[in-house]
C-alpha atoms as a PDB file:
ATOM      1  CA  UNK A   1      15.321 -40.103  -5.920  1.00  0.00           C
ATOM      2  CA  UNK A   2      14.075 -42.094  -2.934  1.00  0.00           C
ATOM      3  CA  UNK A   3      16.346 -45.556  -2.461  1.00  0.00           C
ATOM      4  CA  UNK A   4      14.703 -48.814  -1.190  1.00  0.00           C
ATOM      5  CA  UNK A   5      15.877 -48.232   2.597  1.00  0.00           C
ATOM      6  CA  UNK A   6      15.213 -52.278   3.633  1.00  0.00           C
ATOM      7  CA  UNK A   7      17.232 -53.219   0.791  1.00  0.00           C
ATOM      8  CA  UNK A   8      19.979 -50.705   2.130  1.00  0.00           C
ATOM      9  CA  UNK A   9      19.970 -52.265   5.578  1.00  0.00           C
ATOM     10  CA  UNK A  10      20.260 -55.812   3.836  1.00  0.00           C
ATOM     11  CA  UNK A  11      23.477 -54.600   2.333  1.00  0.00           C
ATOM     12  CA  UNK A  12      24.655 -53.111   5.513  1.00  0.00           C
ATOM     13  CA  UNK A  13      24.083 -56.271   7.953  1.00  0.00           C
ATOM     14  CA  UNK A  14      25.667 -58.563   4.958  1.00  0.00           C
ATOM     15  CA  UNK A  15      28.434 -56.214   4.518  1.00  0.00           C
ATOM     16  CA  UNK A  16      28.804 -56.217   8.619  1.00  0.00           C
ATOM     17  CA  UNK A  17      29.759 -59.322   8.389  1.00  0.00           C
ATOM     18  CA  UNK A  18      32.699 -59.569   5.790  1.00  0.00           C
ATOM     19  CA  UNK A  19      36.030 -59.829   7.806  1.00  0.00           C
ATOM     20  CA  UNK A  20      38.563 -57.127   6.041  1.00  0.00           C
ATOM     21  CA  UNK A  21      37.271 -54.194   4.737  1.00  0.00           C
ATOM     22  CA  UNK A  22      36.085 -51.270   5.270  1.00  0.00           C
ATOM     23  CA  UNK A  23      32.813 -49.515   4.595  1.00  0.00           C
ATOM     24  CA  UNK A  24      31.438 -46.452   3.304  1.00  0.00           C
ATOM     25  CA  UNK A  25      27.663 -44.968   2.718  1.00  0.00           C
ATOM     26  CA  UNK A  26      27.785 -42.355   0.050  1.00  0.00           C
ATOM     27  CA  UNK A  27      24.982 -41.356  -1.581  1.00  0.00           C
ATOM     28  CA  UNK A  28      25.672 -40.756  -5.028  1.00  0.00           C
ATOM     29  CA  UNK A  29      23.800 -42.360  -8.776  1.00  0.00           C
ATOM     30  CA  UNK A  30      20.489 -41.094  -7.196  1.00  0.00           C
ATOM     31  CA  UNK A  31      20.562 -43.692  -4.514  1.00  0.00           C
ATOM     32  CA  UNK A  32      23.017 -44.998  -1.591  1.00  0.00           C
ATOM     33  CA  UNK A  33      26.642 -46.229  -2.663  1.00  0.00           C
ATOM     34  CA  UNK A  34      28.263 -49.096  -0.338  1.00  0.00           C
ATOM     35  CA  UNK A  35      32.403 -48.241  -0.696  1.00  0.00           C
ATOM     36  CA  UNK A  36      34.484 -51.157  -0.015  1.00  0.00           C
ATOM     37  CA  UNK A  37      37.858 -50.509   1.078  1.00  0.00           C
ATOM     38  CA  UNK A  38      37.877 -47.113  -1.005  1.00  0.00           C
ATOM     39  CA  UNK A  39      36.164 -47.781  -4.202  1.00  0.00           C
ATOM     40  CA  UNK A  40      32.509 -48.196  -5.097  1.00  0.00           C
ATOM     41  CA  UNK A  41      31.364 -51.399  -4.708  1.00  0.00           C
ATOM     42  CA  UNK A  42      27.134 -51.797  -4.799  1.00  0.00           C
ATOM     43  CA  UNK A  43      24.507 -49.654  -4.439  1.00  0.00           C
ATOM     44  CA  UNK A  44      20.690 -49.359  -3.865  1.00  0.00           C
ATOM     45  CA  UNK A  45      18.899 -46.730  -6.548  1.00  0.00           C
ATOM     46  CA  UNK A  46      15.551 -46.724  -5.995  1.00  0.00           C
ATOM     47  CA  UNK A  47      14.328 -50.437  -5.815  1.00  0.00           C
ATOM     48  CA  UNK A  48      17.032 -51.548  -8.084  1.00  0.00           C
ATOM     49  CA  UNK A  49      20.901 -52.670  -7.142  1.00  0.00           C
ATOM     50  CA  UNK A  50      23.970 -51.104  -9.278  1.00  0.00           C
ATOM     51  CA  UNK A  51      26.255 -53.335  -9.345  1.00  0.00           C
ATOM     52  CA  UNK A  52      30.356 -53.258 -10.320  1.00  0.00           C
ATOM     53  CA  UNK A  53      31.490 -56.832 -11.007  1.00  0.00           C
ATOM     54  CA  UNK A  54      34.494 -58.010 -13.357  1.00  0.00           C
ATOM     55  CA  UNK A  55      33.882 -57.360 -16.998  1.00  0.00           C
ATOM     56  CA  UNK A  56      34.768 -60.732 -17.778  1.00  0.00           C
ATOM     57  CA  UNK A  57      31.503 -61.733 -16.553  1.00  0.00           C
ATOM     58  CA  UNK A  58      29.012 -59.850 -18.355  1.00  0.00           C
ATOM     59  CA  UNK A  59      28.075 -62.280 -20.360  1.00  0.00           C
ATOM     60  CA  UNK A  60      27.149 -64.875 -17.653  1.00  0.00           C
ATOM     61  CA  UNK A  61      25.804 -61.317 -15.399  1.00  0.00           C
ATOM     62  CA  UNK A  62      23.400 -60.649 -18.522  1.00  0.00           C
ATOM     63  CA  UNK A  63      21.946 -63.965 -18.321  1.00  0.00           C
ATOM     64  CA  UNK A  64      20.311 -63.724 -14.401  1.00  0.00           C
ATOM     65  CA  UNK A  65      17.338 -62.581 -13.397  1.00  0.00           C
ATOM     66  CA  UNK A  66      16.403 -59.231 -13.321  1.00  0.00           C
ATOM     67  CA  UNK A  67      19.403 -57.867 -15.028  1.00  0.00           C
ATOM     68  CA  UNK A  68      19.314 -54.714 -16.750  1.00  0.00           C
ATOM     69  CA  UNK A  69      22.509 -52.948 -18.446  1.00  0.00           C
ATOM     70  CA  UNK A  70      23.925 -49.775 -17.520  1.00  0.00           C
ATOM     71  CA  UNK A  71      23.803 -47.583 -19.854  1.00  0.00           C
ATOM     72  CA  UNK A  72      25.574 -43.718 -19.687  1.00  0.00           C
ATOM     73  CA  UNK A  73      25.363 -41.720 -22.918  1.00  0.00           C
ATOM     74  CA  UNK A  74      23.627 -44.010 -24.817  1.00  0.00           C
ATOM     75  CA  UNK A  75      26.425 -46.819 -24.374  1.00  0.00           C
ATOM     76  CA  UNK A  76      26.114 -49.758 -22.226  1.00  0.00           C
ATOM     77  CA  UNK A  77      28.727 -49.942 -19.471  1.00  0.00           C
ATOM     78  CA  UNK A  78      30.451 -53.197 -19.178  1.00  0.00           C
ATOM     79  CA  UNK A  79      31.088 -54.514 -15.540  1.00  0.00           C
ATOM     80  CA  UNK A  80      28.032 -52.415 -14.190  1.00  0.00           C
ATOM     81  CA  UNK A  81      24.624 -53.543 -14.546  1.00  0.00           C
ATOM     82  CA  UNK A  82      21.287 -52.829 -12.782  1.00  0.00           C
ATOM     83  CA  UNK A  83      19.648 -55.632 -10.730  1.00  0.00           C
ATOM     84  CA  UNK A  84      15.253 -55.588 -10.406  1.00  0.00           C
ATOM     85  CA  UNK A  85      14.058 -56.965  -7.601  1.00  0.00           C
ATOM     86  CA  UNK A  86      12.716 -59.889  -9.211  1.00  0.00           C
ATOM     87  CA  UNK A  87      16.730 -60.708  -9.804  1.00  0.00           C
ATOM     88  CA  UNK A  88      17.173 -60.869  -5.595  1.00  0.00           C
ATOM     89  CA  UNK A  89      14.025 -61.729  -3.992  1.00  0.00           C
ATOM     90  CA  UNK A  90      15.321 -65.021  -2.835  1.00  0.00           C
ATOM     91  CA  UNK A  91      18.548 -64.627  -0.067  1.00  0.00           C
ATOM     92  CA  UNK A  92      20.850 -66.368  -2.028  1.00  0.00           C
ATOM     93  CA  UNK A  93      20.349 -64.385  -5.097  1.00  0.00           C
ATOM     94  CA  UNK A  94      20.980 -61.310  -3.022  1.00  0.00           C
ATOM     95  CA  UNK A  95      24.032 -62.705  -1.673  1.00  0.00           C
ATOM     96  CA  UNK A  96      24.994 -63.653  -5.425  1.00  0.00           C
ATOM     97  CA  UNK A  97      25.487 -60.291  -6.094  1.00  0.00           C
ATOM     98  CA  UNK A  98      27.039 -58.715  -2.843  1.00  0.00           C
ATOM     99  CA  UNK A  99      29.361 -61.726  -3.409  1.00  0.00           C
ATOM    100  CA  UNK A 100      29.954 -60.829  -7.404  1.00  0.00           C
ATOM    101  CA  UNK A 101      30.902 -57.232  -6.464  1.00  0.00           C
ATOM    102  CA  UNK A 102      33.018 -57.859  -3.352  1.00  0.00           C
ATOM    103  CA  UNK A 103      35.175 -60.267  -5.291  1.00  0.00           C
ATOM    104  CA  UNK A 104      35.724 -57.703  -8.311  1.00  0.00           C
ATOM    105  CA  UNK A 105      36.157 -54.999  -5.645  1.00  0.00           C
ATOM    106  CA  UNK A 106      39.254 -56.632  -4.335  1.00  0.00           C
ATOM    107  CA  UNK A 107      40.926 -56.063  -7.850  1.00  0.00           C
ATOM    108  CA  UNK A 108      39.130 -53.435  -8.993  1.00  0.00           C
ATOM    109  CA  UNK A 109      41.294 -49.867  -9.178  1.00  0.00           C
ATOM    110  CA  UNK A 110      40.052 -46.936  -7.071  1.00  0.00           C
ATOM    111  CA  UNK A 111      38.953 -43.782  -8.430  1.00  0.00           C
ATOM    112  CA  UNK A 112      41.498 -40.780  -8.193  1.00  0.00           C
ATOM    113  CA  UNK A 113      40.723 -38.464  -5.654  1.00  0.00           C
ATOM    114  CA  UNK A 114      40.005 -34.844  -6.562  1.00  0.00           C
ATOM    115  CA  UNK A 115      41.800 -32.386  -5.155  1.00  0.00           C
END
């Protein structure tokens, strides 16, 4: 699946400019994964961002714009969600969510790596 490639190079100049970590394109969910410091962060699939945030706040997430739930074997994931583009049209509302996953990132726990 084709990813929205401006919305790709949005994340990537925002991202840029965060002092601290590092980044990493992967693509992976049938679109382009942004790795902060190690661990999945946000990504672009197709026109829509996935994005990991705390779990504490899905009940505020599930209130904003264009949110859509994640859902993997017919069970919603909490502390992912999908984002339309009706949810970050507007700057801000993009930067909402960068902001919303960078700040779980820094306390979320890295995958293992396979071996």
């Amino acid at each position: 699946m084709a990813y929205d490639e401006k919305l790709a190079d949005k994340l990537r100049e925002y991202l840029a400019a965060v002092k601290g970590i590092v980044i990493e394109e992967k693509k992976m969910f049938r679109g382009l994964a942004f790795m902060v410091n190690d661990k999945m962060c946000i990504n672009v699939s197709g026109d829509n961002l996935m994005c990991r945030f705390d779990p504490v706040l899905q009940e505020t997430i599930a209130e904003r714009t264009g949110y859509l739930p994640m859902i993997m074997k017919g069970k919603a994931m909490n502390g992912y969600c999908y984002v339309t583009p009706e949810g970050f049209k507007r700057k801000k509302d993009l930067e909402y969510w960068i902001d919303t996953c960078l700040d779980f990132n820094k306390k979320a726990k890295s995958s293992k790596k396979k071996k």
